[in-house]
N, C-alpha and C. Protein backbone atom coordinates (compact mmCIF):
# COMPACT_ATOMS: atom_id res chain seq x y z
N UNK A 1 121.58 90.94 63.22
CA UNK A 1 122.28 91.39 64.40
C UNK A 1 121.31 92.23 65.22
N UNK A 2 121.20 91.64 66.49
CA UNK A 2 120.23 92.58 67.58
C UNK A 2 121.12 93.56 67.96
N UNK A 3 119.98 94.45 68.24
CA UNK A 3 120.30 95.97 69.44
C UNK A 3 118.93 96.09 69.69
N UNK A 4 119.49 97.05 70.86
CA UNK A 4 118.17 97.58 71.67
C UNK A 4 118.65 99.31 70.89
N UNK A 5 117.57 99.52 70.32
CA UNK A 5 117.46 101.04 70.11
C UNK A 5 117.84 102.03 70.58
N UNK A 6 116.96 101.30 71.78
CA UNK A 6 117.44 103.04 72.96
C UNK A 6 118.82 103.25 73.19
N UNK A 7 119.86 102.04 73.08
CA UNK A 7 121.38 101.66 73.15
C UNK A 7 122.01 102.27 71.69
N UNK A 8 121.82 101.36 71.11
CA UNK A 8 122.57 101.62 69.66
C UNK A 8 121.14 101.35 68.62
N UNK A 9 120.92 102.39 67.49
CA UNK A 9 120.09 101.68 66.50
C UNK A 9 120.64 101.94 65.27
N UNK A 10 119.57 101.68 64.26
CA UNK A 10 120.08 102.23 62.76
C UNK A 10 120.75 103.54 62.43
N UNK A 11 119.60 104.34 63.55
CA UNK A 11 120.30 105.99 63.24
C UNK A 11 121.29 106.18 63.95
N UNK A 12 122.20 105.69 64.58
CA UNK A 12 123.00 105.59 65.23
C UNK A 12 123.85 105.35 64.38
N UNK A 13 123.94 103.67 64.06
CA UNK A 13 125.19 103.41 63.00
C UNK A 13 125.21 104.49 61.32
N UNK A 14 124.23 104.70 61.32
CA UNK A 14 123.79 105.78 59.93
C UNK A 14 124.82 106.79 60.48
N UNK A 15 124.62 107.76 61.36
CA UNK A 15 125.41 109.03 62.01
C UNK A 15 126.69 108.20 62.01
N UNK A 16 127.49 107.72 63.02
CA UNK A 16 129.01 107.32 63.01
C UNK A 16 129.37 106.46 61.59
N UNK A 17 128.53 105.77 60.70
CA UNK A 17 129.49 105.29 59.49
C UNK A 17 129.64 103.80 59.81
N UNK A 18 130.76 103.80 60.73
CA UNK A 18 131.10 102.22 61.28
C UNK A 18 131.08 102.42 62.78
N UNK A 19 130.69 100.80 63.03
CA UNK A 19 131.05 101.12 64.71
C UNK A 19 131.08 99.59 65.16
N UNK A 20 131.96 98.89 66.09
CA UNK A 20 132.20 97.75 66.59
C UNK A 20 131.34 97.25 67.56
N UNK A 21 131.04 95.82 66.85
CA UNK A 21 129.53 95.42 67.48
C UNK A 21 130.34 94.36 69.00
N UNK A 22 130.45 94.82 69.65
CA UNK A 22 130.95 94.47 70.77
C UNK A 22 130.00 94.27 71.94
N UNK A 23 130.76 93.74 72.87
CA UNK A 23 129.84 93.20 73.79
C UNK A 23 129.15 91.77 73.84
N UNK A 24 128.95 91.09 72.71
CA UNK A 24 128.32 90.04 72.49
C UNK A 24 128.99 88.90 73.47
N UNK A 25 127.91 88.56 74.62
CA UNK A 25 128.94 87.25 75.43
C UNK A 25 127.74 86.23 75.93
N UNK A 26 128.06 85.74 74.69
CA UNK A 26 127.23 84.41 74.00
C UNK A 26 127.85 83.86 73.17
N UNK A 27 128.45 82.31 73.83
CA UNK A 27 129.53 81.85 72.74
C UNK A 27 128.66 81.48 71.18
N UNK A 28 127.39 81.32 71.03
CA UNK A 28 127.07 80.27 70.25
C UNK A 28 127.19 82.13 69.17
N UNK A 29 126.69 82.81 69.74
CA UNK A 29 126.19 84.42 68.72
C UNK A 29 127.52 85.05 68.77
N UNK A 30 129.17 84.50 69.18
CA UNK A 30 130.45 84.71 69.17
C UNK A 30 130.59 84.54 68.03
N UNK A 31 130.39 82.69 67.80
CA UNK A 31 130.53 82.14 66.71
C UNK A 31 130.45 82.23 65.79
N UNK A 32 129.22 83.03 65.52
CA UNK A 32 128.47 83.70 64.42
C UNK A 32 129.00 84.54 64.00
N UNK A 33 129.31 85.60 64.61
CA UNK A 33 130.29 86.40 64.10
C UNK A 33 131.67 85.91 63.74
N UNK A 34 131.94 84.71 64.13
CA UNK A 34 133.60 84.29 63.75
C UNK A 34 133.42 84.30 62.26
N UNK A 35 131.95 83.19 62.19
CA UNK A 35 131.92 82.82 60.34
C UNK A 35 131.76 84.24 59.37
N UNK A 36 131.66 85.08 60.38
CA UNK A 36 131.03 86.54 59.10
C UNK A 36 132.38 86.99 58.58
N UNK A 37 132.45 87.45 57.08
CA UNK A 37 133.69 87.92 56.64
C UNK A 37 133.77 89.22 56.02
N UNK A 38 134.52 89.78 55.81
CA UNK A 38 134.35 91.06 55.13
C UNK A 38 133.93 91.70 53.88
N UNK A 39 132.86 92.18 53.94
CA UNK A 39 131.69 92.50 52.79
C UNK A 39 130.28 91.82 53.32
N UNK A 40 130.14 91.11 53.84
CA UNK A 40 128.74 90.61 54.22
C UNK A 40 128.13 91.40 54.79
N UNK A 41 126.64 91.28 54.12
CA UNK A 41 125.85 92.14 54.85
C UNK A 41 124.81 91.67 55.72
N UNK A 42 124.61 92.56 57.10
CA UNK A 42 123.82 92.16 58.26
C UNK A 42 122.30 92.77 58.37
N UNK A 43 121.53 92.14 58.60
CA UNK A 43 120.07 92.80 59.07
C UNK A 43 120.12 93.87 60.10
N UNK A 44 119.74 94.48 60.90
CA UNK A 44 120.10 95.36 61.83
C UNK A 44 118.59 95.11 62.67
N UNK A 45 118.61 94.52 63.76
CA UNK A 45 117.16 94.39 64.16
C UNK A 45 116.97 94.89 65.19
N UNK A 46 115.74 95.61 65.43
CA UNK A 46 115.58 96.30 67.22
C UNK A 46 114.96 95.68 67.92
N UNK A 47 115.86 95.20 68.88
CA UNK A 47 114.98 94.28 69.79
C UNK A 47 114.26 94.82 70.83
N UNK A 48 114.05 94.88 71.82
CA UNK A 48 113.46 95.60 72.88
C UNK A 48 112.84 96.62 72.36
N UNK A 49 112.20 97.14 71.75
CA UNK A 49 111.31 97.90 70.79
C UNK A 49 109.61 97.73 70.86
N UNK A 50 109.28 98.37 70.89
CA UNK A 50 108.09 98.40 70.58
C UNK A 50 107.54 99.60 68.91
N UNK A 51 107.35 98.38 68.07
CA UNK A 51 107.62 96.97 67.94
C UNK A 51 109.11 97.11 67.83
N UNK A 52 109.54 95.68 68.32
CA UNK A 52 110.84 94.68 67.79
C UNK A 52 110.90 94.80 66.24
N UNK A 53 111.56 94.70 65.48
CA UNK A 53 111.78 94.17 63.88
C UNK A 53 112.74 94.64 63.49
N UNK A 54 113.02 94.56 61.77
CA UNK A 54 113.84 95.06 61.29
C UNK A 54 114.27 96.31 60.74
N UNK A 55 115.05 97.20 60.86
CA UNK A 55 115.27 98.52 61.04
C UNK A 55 116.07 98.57 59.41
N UNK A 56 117.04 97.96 59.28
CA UNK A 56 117.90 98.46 58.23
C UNK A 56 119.15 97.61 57.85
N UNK A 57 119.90 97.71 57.65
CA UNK A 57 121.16 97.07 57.04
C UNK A 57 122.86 97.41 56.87
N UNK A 58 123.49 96.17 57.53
CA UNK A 58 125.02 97.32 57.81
C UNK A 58 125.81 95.68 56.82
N UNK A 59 126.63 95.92 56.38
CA UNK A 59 128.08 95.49 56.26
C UNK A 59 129.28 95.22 57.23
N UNK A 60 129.58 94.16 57.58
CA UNK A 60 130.74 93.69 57.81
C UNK A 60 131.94 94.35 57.31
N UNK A 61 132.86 95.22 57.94
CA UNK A 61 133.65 95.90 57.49
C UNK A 61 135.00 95.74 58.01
N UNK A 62 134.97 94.45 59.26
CA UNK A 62 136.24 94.42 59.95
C UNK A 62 135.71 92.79 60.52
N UNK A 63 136.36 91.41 59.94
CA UNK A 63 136.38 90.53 60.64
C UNK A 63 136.31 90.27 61.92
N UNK A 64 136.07 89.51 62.79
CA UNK A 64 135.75 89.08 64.05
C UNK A 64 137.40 89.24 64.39
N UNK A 65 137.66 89.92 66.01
CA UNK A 65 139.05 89.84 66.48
C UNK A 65 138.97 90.20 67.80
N UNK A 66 139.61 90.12 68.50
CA UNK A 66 138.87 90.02 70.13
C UNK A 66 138.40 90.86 70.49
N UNK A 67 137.67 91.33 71.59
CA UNK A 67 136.48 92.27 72.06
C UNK A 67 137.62 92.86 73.67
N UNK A 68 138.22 94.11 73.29
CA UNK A 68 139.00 94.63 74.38
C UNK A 68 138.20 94.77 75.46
N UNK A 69 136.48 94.73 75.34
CA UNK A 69 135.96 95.66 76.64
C UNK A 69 135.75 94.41 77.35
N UNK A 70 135.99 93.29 77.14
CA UNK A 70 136.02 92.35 78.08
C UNK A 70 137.33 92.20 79.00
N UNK A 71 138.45 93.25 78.82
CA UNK A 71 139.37 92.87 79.58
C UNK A 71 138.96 94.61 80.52
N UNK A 72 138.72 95.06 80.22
CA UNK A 72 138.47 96.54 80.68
C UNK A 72 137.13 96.16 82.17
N UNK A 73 138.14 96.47 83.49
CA UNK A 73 136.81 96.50 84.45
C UNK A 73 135.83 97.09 85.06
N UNK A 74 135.97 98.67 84.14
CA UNK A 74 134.61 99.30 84.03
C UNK A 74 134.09 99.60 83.40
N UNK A 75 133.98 98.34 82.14
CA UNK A 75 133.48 97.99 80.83
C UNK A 75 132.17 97.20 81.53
N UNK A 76 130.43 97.67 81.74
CA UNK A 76 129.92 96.62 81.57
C UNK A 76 129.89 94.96 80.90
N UNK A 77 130.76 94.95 80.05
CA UNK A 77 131.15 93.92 79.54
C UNK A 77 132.06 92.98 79.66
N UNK A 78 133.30 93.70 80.82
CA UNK A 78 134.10 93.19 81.04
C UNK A 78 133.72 91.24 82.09
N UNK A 79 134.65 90.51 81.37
CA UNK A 79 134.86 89.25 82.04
C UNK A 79 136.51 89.07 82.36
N UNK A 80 136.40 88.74 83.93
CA UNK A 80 137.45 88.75 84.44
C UNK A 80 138.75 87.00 83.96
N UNK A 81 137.73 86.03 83.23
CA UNK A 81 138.12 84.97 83.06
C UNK A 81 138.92 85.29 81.36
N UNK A 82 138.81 86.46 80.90
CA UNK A 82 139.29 86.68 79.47
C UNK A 82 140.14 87.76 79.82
N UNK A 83 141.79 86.89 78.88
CA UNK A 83 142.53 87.78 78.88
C UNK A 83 143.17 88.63 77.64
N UNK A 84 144.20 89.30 77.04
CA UNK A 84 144.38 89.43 75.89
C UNK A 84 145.45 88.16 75.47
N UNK A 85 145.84 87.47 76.39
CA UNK A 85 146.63 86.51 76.22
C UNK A 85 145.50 85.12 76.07
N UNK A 86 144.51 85.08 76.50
CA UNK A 86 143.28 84.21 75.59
C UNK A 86 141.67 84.78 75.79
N UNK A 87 141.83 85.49 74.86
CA UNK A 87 140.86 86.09 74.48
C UNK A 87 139.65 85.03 74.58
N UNK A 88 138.80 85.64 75.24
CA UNK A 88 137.28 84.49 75.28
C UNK A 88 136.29 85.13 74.11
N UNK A 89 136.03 86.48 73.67
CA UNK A 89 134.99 87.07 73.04
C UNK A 89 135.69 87.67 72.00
N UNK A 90 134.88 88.07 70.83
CA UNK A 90 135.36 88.94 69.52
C UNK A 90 134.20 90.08 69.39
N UNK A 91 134.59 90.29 68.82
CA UNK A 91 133.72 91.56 67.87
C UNK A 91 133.96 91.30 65.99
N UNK A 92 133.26 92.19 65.67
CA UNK A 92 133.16 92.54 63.98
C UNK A 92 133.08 93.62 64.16
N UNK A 93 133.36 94.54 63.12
CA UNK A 93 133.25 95.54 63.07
C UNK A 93 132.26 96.08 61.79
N UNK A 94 130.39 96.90 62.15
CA UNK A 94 130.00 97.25 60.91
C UNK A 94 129.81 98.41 60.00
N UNK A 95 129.41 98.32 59.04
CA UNK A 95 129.23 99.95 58.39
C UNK A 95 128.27 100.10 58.09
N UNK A 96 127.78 101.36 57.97
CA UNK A 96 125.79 101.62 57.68
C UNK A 96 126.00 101.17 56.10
N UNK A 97 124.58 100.78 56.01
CA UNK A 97 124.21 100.28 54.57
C UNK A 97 123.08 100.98 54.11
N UNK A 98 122.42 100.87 54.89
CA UNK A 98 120.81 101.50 54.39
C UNK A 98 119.83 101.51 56.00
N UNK A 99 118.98 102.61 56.06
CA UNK A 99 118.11 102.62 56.97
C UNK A 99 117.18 102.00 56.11
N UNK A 100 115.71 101.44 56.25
CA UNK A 100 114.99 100.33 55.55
C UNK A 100 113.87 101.73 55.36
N UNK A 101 113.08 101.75 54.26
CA UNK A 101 112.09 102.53 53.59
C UNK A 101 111.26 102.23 54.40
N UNK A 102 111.07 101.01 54.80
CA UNK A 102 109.94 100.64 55.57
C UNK A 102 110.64 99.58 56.60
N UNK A 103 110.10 99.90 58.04
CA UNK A 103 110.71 98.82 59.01
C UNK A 103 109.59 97.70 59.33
N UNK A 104 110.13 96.55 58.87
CA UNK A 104 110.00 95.31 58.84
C UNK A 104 109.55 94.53 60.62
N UNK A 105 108.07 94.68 61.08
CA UNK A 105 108.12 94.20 62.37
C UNK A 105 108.01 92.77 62.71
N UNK A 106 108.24 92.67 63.52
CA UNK A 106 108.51 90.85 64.20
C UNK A 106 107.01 90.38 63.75
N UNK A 107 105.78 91.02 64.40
CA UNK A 107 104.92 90.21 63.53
C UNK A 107 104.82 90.10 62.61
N UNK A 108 105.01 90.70 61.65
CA UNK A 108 105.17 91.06 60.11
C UNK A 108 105.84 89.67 59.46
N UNK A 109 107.32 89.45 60.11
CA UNK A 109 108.15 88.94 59.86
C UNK A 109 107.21 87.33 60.20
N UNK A 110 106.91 87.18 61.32
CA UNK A 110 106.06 86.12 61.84
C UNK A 110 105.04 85.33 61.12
N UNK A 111 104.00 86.55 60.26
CA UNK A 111 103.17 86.20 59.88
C UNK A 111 103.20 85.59 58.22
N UNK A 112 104.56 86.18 57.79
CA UNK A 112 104.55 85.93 56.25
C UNK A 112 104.77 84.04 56.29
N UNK A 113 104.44 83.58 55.62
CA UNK A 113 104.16 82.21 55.31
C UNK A 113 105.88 81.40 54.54
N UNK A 114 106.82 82.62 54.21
CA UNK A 114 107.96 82.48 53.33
C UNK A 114 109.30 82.46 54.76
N UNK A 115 108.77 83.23 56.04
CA UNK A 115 109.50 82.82 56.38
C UNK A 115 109.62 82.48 58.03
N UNK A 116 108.48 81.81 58.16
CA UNK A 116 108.54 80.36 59.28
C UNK A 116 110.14 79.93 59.72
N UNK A 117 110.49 79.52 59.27
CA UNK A 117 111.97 79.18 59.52
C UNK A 117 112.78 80.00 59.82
N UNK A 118 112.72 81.20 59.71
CA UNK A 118 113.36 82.08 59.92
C UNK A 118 113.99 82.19 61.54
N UNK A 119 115.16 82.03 61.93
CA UNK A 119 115.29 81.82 63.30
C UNK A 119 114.72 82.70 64.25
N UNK A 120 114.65 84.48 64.16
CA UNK A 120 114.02 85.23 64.62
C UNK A 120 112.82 85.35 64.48
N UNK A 121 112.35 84.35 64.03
CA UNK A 121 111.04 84.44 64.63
C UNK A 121 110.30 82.93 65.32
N UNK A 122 111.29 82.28 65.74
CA UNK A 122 111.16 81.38 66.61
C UNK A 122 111.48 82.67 68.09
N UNK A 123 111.61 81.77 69.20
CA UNK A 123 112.32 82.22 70.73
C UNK A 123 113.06 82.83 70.98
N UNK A 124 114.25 82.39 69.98
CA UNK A 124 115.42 82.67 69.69
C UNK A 124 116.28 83.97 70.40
N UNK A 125 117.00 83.96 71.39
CA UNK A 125 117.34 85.20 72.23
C UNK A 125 119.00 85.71 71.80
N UNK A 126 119.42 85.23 70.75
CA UNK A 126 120.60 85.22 70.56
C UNK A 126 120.38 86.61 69.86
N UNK A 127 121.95 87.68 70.27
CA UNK A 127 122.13 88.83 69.65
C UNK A 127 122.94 88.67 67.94
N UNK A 128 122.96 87.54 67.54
CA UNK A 128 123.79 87.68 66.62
C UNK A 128 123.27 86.12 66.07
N UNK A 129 122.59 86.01 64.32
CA UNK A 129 122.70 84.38 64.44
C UNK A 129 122.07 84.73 62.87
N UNK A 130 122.36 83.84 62.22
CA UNK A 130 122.52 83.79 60.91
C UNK A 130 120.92 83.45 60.21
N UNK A 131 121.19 84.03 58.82
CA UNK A 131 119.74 84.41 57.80
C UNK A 131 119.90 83.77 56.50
N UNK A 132 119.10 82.31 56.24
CA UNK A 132 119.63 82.11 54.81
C UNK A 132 118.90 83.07 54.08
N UNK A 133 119.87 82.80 52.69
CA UNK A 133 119.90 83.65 51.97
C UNK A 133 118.22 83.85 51.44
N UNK A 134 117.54 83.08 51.10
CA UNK A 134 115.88 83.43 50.77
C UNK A 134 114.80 83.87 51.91
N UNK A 135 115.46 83.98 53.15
CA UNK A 135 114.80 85.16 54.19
C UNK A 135 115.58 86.31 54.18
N UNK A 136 116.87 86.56 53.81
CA UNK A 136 117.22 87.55 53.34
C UNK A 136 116.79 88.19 52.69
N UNK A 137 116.36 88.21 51.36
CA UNK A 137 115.86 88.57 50.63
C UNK A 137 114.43 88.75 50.27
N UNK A 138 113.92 87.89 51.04
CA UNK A 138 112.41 88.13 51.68
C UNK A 138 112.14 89.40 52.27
N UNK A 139 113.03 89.66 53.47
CA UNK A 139 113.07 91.04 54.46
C UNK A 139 113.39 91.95 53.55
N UNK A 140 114.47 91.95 52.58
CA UNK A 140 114.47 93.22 51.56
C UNK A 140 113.91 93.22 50.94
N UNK A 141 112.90 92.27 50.27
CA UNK A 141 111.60 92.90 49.66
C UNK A 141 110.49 93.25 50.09
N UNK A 142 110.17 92.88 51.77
CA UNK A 142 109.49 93.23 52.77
C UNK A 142 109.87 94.65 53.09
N UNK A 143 110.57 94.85 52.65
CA UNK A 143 111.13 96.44 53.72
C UNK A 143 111.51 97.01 52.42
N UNK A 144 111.17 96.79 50.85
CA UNK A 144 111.37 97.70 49.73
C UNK A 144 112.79 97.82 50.13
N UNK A 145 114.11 97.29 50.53
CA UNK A 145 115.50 98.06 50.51
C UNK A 145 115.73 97.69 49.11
N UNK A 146 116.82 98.35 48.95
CA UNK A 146 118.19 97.64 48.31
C UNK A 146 118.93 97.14 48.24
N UNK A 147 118.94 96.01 47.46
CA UNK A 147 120.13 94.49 48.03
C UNK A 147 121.69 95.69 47.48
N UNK A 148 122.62 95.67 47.78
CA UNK A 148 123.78 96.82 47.84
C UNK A 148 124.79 95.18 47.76
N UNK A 149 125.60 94.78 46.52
CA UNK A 149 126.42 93.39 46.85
C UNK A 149 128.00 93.58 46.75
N UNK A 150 128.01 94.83 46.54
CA UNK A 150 129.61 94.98 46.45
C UNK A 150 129.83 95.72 47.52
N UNK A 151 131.31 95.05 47.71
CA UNK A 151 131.53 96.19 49.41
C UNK A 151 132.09 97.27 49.54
């Protein structure tokens, strides 16, 4: 899951606990969040960063369910084509997991040979988009965390 730092980062979700990843209005990185369920855990990545990479790790703590600030019209986020009567966007809601011992940068991530495939480190501009499970676990042994599997 992207953020821009200077917006929301790790130490951010670390300080509040949980907080609703909202805003996302990109159906395909919507989607993504539709499939996420409760207990899964998310990468936390800073995008617009210098460097970009991986920061830390949150949990899924509230299924995907519609995103109110899209009906709100002095919600940067708001879309006037979504109503609560058909909701166009969702949210999830996450919880801090771990800030990373070591943050994991995009070249870093780029250069390891294990994970090429890895969608973030293709073009890839989507705020939200899925990690199989052996780049998962790549990045947490890249970043020394702790895999944490119960919710």
């Amino acid at each position: 899951m992207k953020t821009e730092p200077d917006v929301f980062s790790i130490d951010d979700l670390q300080r509040r606990g949980k907080e609703p990843w909202d805003g996302v209005r990109n159906y395909q990185a919507r989607n993504h969040m539709r499939a996420m369920t409760v207990g899964d855990l998310a990468l936390v990545y800073h995008s617009n960063a210098a460097p970009p990479g991986v920061a830390g790790l949150a949990r899924i703590s509230r299924a995907a369910h519609p995103d109110p600030s899209a009906w709100n019209p002095k919600s940067p986020y708001f879309d006037p084509k979504s109503s609560s009567d058909a909701p166009r966007w969702d949210m999830v809601e996450v919880a801090f997991v771990e800030k990373f011992p070591r943050f994991v940068a995009l070249e870093e991530l780029k250069a390891d040979p294990e994970l090429t495939d890895m969608i973030v480190t293709k073009r890839s501009r989507l705020s939200v988009q899925p990690v199989a499970p052996e780049h998962f676990a790549r990045v947490l042994a890249l970043a020394q965390a702790r895999h944490i599997v119960s919710p």
